[in-house]
Protein backbone atom coordinates (compact mmCIF):
# COMPACT_ATOMS: atom_id res chain seq x y z
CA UNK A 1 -136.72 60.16 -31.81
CA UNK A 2 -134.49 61.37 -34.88
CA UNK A 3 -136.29 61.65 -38.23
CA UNK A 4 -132.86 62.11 -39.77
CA UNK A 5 -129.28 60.22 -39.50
CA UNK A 6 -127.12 61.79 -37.54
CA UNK A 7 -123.01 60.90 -38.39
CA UNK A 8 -120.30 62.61 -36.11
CA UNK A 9 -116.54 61.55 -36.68
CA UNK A 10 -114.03 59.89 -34.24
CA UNK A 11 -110.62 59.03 -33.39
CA UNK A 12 -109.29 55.74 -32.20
CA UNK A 13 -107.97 55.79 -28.47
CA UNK A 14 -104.28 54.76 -27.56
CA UNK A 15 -104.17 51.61 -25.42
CA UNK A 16 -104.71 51.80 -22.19
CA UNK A 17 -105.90 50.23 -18.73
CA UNK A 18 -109.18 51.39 -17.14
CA UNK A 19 -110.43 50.85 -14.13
CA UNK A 20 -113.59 52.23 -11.64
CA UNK A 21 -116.14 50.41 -9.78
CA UNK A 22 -118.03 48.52 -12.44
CA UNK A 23 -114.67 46.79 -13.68
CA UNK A 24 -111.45 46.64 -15.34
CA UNK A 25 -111.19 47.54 -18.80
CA UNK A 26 -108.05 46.15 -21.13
CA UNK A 27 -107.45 47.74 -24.75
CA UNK A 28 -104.61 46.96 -26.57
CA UNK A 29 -105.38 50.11 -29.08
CA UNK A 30 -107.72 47.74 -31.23
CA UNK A 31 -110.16 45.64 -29.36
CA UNK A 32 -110.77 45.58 -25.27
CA UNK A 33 -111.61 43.26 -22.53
CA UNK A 34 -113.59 43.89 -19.65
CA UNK A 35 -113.85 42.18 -16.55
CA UNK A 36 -116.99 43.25 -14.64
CA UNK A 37 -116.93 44.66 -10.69
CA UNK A 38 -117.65 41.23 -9.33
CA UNK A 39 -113.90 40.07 -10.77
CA UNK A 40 -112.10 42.88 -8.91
CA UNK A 41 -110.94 40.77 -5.90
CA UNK A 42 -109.49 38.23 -8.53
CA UNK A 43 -107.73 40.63 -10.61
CA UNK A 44 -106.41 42.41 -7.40
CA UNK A 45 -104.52 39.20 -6.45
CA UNK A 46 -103.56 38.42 -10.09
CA UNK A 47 -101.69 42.02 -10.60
CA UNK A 48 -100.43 41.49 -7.40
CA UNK A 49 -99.23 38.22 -8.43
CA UNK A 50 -97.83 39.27 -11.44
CA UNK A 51 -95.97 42.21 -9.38
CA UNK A 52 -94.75 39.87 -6.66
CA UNK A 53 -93.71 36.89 -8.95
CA UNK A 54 -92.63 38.87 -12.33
CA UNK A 55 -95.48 36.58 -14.33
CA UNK A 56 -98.54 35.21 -13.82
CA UNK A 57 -101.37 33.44 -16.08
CA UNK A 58 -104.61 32.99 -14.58
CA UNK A 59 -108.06 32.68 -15.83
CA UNK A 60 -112.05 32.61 -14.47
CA UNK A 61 -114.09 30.99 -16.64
CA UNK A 62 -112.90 31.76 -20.62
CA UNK A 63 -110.74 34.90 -20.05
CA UNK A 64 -107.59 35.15 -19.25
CA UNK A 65 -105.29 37.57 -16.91
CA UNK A 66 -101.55 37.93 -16.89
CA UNK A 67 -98.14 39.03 -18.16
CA UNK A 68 -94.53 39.32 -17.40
CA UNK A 69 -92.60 41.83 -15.88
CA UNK A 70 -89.65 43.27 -17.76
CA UNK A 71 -87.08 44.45 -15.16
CA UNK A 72 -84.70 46.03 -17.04
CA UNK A 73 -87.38 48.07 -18.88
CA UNK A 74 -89.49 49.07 -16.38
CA UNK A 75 -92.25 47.58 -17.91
CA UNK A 76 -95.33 44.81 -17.68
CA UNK A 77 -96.15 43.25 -20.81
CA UNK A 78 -100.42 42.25 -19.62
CA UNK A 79 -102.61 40.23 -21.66
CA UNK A 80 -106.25 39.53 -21.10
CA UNK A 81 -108.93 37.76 -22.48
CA UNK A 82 -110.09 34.83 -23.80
CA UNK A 83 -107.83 32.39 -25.49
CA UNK A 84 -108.25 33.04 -28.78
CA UNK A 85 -108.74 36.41 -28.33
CA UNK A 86 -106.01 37.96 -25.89
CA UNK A 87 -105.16 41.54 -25.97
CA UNK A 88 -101.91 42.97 -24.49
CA UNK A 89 -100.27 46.33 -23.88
CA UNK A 90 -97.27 47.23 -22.48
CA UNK A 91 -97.45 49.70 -19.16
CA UNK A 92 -94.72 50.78 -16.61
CA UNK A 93 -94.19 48.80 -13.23
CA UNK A 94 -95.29 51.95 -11.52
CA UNK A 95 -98.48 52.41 -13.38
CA UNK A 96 -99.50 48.65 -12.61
CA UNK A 97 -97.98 49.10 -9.29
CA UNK A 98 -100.51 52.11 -8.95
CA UNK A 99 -103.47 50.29 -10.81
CA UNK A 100 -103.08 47.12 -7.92
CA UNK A 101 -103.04 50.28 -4.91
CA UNK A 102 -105.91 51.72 -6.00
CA UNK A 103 -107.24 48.57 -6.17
CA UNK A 104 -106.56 47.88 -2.58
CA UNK A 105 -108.49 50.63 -1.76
């Protein structure tokens, strides 16, 4: 146990997607969503919705999953969370496109 405080400094992280086996991790470079291991399946199909059909909006329970896909940029505008508290980031087609392989595997 410490008998004295114990302070170290930080930085804040750039946004970014995560993903492993215990879930898929959203932070928009302020606050984050997670959707836990058991989601995986769901999230598969709504990436690969939102690949397939350039949007998608779904949701389980209170949070939220989707975007848009800007062609002409290259990127996927993704939002996630609950509904009055979405985040969203912007990523490349290929990264998502990457994100929904892996999960396939």
């Amino acid at each position: 146990m410490l008998s004295e405080p114990l302070t170290v400094t930080g930085q804040p992280t750039e946004p970014y997607l995560h993903i492993d086996n215990r879930g898929l991790v959203v932070y928009d470079g302020n606050r984050g969503v997670v959707f836990a291991g058991a989601l995986m399946g769901w999230v598969r199909e709504t990436i690969e919705l939102l690949l397939d059909e350039k949007r998608a909006t779904r949701h389980r329970g209170d949070h939220y999953l989707g975007g848009w896909v800007d062609e002409a940029a290259g990127v996927v505008t993704v939002y996630a969370g609950p509904e009055n508290g979405l985040v969203s980031l912007q990523v490349s087609v290929d990264t998502l496109a990457g994100l929904r392989d892996r999960l396939r595997s």
